[in-house]
C-alpha atoms as a PDB file:
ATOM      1  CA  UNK A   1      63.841  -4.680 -29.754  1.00  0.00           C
ATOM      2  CA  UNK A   2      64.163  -1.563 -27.123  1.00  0.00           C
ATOM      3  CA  UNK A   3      61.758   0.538 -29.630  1.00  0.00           C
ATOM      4  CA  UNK A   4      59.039  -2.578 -29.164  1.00  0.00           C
ATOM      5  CA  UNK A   5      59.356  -3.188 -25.187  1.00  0.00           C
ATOM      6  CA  UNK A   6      59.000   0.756 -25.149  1.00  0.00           C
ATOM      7  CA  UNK A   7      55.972   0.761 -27.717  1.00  0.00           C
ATOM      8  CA  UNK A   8      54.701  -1.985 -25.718  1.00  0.00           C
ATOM      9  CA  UNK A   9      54.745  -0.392 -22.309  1.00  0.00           C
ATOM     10  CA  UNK A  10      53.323   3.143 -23.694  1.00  0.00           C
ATOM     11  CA  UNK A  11      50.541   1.160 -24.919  1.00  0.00           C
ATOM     12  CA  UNK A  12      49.915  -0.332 -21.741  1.00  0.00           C
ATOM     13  CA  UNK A  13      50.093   2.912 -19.660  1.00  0.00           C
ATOM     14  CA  UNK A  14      47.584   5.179 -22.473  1.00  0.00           C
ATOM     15  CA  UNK A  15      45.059   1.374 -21.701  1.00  0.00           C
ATOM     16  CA  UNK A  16      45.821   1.813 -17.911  1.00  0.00           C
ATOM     17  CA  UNK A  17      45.552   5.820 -18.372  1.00  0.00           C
ATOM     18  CA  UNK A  18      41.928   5.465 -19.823  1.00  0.00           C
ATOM     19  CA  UNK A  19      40.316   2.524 -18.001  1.00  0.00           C
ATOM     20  CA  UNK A  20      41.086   5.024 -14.280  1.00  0.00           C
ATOM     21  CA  UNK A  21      39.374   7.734 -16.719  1.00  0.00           C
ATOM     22  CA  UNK A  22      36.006   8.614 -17.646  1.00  0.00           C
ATOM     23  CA  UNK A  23      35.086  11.209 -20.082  1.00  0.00           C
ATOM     24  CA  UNK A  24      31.696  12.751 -20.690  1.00  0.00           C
ATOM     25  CA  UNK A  25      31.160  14.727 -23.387  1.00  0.00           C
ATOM     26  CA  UNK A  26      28.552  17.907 -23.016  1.00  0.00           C
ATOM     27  CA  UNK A  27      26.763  20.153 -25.478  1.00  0.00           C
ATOM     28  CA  UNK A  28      24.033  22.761 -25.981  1.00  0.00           C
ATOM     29  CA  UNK A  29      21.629  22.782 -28.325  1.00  0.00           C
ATOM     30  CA  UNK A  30      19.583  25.359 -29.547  1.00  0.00           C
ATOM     31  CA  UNK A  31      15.727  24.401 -29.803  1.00  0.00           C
ATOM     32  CA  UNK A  32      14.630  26.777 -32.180  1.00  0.00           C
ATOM     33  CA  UNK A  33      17.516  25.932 -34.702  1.00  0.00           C
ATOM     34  CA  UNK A  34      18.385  22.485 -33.773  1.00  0.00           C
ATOM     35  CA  UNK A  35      21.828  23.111 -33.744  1.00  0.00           C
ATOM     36  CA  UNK A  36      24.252  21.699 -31.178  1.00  0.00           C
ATOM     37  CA  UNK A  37      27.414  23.138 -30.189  1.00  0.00           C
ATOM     38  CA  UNK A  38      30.386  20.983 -28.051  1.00  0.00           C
ATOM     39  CA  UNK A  39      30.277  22.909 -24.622  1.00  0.00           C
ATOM     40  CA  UNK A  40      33.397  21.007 -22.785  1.00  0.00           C
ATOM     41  CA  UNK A  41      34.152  18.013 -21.028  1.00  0.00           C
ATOM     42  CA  UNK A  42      33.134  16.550 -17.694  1.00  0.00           C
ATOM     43  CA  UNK A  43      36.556  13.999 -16.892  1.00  0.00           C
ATOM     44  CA  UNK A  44      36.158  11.498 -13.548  1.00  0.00           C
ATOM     45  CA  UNK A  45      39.502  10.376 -12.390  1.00  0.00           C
ATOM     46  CA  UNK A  46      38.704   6.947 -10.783  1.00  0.00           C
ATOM     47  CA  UNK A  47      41.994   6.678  -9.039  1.00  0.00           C
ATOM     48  CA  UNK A  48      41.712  10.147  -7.272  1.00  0.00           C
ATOM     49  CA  UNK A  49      37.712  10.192  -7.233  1.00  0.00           C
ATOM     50  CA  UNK A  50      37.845  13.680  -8.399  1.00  0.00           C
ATOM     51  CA  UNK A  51      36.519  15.500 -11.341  1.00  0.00           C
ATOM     52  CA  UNK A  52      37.193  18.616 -13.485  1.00  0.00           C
ATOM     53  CA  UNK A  53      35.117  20.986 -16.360  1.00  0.00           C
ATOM     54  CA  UNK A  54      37.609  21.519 -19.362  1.00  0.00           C
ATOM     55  CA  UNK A  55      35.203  24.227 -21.430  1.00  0.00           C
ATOM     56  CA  UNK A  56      35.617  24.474 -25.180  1.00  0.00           C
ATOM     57  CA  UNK A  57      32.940  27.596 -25.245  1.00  0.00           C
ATOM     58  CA  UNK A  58      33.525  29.524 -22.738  1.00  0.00           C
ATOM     59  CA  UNK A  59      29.683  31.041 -22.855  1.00  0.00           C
ATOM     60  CA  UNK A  60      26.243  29.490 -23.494  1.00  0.00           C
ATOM     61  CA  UNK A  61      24.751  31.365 -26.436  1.00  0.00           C
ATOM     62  CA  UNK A  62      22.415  33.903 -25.493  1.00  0.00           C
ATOM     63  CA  UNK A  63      18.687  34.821 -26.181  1.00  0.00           C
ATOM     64  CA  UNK A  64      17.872  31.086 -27.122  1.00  0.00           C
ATOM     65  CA  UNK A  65      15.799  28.101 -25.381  1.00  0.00           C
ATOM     66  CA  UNK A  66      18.456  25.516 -25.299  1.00  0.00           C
ATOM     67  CA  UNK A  67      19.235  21.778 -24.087  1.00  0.00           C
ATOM     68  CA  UNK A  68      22.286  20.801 -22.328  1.00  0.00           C
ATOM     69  CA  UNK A  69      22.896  17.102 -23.185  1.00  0.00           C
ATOM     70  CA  UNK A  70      25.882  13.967 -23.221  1.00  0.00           C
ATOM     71  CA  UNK A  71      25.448  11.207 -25.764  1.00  0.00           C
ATOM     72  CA  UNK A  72      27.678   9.562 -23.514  1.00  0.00           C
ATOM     73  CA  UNK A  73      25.021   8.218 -21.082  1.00  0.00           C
ATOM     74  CA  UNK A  74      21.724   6.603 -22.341  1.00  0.00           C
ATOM     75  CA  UNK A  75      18.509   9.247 -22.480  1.00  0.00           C
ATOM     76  CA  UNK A  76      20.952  12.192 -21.595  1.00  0.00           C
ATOM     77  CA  UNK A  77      20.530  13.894 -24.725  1.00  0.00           C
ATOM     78  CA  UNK A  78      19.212  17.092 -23.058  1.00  0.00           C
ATOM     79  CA  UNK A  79      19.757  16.519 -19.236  1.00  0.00           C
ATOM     80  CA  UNK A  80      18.652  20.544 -18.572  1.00  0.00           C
ATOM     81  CA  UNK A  81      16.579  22.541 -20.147  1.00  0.00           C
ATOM     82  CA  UNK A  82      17.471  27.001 -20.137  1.00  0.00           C
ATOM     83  CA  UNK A  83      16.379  30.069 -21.491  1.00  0.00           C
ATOM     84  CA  UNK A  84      19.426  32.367 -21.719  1.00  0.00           C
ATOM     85  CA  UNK A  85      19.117  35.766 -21.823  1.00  0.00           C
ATOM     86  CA  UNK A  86      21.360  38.947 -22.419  1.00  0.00           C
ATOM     87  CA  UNK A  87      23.972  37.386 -19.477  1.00  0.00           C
ATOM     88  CA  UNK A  88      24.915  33.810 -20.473  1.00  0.00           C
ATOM     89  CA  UNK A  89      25.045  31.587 -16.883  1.00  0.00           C
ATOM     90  CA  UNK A  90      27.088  29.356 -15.475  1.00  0.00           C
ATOM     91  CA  UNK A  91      27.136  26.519 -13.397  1.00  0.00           C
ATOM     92  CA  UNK A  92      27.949  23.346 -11.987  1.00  0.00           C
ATOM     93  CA  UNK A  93      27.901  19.550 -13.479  1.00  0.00           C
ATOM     94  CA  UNK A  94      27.003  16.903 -11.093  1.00  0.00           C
ATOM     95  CA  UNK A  95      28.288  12.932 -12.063  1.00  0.00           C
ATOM     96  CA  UNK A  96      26.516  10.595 -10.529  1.00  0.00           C
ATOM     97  CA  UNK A  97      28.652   7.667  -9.866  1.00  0.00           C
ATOM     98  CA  UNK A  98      27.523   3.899  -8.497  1.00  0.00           C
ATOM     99  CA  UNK A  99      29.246   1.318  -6.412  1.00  0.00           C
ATOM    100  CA  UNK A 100      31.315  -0.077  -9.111  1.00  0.00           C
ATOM    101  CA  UNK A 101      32.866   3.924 -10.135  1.00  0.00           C
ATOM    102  CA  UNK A 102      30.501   3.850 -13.301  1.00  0.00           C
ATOM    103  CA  UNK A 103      28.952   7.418 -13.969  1.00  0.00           C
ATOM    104  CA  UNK A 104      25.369   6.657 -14.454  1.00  0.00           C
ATOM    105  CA  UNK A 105      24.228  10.047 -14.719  1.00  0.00           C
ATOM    106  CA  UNK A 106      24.358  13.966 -14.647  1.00  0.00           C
ATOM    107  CA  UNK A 107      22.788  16.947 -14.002  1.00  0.00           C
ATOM    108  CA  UNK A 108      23.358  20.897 -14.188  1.00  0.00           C
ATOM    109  CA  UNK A 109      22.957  23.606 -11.434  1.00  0.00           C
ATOM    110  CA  UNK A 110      23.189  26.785 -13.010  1.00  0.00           C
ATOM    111  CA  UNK A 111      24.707  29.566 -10.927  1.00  0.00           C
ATOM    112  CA  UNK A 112      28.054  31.257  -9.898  1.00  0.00           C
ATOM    113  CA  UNK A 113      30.772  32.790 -12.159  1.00  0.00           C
ATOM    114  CA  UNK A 114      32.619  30.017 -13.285  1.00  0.00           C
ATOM    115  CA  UNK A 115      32.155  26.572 -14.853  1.00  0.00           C
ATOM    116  CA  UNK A 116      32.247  23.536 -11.742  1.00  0.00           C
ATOM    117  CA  UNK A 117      31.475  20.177 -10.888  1.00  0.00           C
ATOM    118  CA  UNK A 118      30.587  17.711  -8.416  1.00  0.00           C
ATOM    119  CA  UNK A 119      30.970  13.926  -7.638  1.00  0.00           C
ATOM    120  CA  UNK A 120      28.084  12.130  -6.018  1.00  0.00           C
ATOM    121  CA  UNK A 121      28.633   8.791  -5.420  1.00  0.00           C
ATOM    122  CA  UNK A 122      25.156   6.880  -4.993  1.00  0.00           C
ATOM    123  CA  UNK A 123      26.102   3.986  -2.603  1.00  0.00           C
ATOM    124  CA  UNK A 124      27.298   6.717  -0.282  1.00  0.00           C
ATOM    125  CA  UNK A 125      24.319   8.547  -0.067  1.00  0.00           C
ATOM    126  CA  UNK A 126      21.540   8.141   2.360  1.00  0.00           C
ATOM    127  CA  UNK A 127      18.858   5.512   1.382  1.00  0.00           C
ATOM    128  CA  UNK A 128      15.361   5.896   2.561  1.00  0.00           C
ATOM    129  CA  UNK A 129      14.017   2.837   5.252  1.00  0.00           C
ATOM    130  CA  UNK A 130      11.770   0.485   3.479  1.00  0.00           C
ATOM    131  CA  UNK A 131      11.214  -1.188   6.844  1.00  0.00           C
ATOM    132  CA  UNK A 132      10.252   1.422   9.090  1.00  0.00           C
ATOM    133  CA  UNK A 133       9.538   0.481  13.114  1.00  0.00           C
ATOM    134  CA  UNK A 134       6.438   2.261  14.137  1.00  0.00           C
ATOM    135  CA  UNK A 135       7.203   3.106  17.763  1.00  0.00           C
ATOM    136  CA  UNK A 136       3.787   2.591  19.972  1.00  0.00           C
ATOM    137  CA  UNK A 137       2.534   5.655  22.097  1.00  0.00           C
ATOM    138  CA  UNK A 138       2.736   4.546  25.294  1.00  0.00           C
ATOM    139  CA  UNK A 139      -0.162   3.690  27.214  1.00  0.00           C
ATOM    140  CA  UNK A 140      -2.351   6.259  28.816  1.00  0.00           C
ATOM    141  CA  UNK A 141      -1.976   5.630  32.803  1.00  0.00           C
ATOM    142  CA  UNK A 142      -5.176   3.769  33.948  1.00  0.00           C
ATOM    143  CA  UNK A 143      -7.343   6.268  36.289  1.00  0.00           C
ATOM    144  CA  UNK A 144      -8.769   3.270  38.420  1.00  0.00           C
ATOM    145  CA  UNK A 145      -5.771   1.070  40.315  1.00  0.00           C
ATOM    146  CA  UNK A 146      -6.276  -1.790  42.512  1.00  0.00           C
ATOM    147  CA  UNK A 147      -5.196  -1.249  46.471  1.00  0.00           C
ATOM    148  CA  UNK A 148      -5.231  -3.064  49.808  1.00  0.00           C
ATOM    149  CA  UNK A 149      -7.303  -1.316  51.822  1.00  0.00           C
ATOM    150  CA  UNK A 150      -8.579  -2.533  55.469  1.00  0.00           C
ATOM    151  CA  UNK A 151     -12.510  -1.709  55.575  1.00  0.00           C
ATOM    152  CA  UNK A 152     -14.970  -2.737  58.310  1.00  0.00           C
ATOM    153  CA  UNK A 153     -18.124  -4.361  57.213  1.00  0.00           C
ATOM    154  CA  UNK A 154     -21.126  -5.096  59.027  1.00  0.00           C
ATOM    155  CA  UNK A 155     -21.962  -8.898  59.528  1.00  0.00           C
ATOM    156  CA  UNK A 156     -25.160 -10.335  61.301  1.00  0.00           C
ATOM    157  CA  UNK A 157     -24.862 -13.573  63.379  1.00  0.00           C
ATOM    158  CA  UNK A 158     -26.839 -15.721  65.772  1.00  0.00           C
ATOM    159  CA  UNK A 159     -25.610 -15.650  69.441  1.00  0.00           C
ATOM    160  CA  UNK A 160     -27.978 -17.777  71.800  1.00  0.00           C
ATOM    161  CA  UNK A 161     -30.659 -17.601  69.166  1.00  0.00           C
ATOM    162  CA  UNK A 162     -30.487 -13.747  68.752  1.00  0.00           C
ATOM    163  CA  UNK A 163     -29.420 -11.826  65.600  1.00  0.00           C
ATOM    164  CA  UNK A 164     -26.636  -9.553  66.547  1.00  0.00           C
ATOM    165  CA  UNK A 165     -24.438  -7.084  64.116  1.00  0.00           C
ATOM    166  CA  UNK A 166     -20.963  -7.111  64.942  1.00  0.00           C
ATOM    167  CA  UNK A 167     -18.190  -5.298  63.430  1.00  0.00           C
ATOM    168  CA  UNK A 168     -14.624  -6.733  62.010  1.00  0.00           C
ATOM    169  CA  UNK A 169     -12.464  -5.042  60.003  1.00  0.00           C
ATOM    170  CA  UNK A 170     -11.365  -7.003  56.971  1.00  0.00           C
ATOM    171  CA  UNK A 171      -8.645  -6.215  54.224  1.00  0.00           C
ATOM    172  CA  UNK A 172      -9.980  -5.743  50.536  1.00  0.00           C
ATOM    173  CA  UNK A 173      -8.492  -4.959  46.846  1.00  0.00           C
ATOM    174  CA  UNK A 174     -10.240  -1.599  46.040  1.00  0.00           C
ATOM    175  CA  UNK A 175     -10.308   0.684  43.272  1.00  0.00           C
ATOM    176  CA  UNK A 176      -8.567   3.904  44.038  1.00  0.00           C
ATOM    177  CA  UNK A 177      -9.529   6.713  41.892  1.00  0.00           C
ATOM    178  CA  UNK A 178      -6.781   8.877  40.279  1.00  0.00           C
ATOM    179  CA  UNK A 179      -8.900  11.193  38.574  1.00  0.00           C
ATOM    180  CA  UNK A 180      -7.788  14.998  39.023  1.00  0.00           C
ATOM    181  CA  UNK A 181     -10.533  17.100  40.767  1.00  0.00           C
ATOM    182  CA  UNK A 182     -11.998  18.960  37.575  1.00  0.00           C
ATOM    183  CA  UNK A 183     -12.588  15.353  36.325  1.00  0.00           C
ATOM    184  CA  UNK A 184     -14.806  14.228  39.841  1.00  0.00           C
ATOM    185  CA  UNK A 185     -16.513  17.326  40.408  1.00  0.00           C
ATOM    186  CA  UNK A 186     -16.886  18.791  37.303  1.00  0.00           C
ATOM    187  CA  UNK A 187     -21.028  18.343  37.514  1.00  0.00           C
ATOM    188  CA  UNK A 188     -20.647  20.580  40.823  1.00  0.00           C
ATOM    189  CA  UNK A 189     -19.027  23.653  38.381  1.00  0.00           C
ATOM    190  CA  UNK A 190     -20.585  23.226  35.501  1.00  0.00           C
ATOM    191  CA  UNK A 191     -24.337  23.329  36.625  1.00  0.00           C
ATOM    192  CA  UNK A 192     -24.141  26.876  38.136  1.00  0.00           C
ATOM    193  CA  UNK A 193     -22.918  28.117  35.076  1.00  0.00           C
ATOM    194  CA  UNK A 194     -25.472  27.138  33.202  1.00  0.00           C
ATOM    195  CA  UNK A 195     -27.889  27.945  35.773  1.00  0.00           C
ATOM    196  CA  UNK A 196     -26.010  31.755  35.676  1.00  0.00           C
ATOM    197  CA  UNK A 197     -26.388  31.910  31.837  1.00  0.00           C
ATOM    198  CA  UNK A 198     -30.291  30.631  32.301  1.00  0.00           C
ATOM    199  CA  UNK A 199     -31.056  33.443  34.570  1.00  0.00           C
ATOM    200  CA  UNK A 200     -28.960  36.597  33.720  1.00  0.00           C
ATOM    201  CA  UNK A 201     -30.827  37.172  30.253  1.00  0.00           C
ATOM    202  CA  UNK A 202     -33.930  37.211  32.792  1.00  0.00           C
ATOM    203  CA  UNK A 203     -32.385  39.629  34.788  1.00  0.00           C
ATOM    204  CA  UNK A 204     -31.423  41.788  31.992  1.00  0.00           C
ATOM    205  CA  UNK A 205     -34.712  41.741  30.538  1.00  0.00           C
ATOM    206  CA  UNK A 206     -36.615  43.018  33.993  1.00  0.00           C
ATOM    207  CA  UNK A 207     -34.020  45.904  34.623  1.00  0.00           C
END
């Protein structure tokens, strides 16, 4: 009876052990020979939202075109494509992992001295804004405002039969303009030049 409740609950810690574990499996293959070689394992602890690289070759074999590849996820069968030479590289295995702590997929930076890896988790990362807000430039300050100005305007009445012009000053919405200097008299600096340009090749030519 003690042997089965102990059976029991080792059973149910190995289920509990492997459902906070996931294992993918990775291995080279050699394009010229077709040969594939187990490389190590990728494991993602669920729990602790950590992984680790245990290597069964230590090196990648050298001199060849090869694949790196998992048959663990669906069309990972060569994830990374090398050409090792005389040095055989290492790097670092990414695991992509979604909202529910699935690994949906992996891929391979080669570089530094030892075997690594990395945990990306995809609802973390930064998603790209579908609905963008275009901001509007603002508008360009109109040259021409309205003021209240007072003006005095000419009128012509009839006093005693007689047309007579009198004066009164009245108050009026003008335009004021707001228009920098350059922009009023600009006619004023750009017709001496031209007439400068127009007559020095004259000069030039009497001299």
């Amino acid at each position: 009876m003690i042997f089965i409740q102990f059976l029991s609950s080792f059973v149910t810690f190995i289920i509990c052990v492997v459902a906070t574990q996931s294992t993918v499996d990775i291995f080279c293959k050699s394009l010229s020979s077709g040969n594939a070689v187990s490389l190590g394992q990728v494991k993602y602890d669920i729990n602790l939202n950590s992984t680790k690289y245990i290597s069964f070759n230590a090196d990648l074999p050298t001199y060849q075109s090869i694949c790196l590849g998992t048959r663990n996820l669906p069309d990972r069968e060569c994830f990374t494509y090398l050409e090792v030479g005389e040095n055989s590289p290492k790097g670092t295995f990414v695991l992509f992992v979604d909202e529910s702590k699935e690994v949906i997929d992996i891929a391979f930076h080669i570089g530094g001295e030892e075997w690594t890896t990395e945990l990306v988790d995809v609802a973390q990362t930064p998603r790209p804004n579908m609905n963008p807000v275009v901001k509007q430039a603002p508008k360009k300050q109109q040259q021409h405002q309205t003021v209240k100005q007072k003006v005095v305007r000419t009128k012509i009445v009839e006093i005693d039969g007689k047309e007579t012009k009198i004066e009164e000053e009245v108050e009026e919405e003008v335009e004021e303009d707001n228009r920098s200097w350059i922009q009023k008299n600009w006619m004023w600096v750009v017709i001496p030049l031209v007439v400068m340009m127009v007559m020095t090749p004259e000069e030039e030519k009497k001299q």
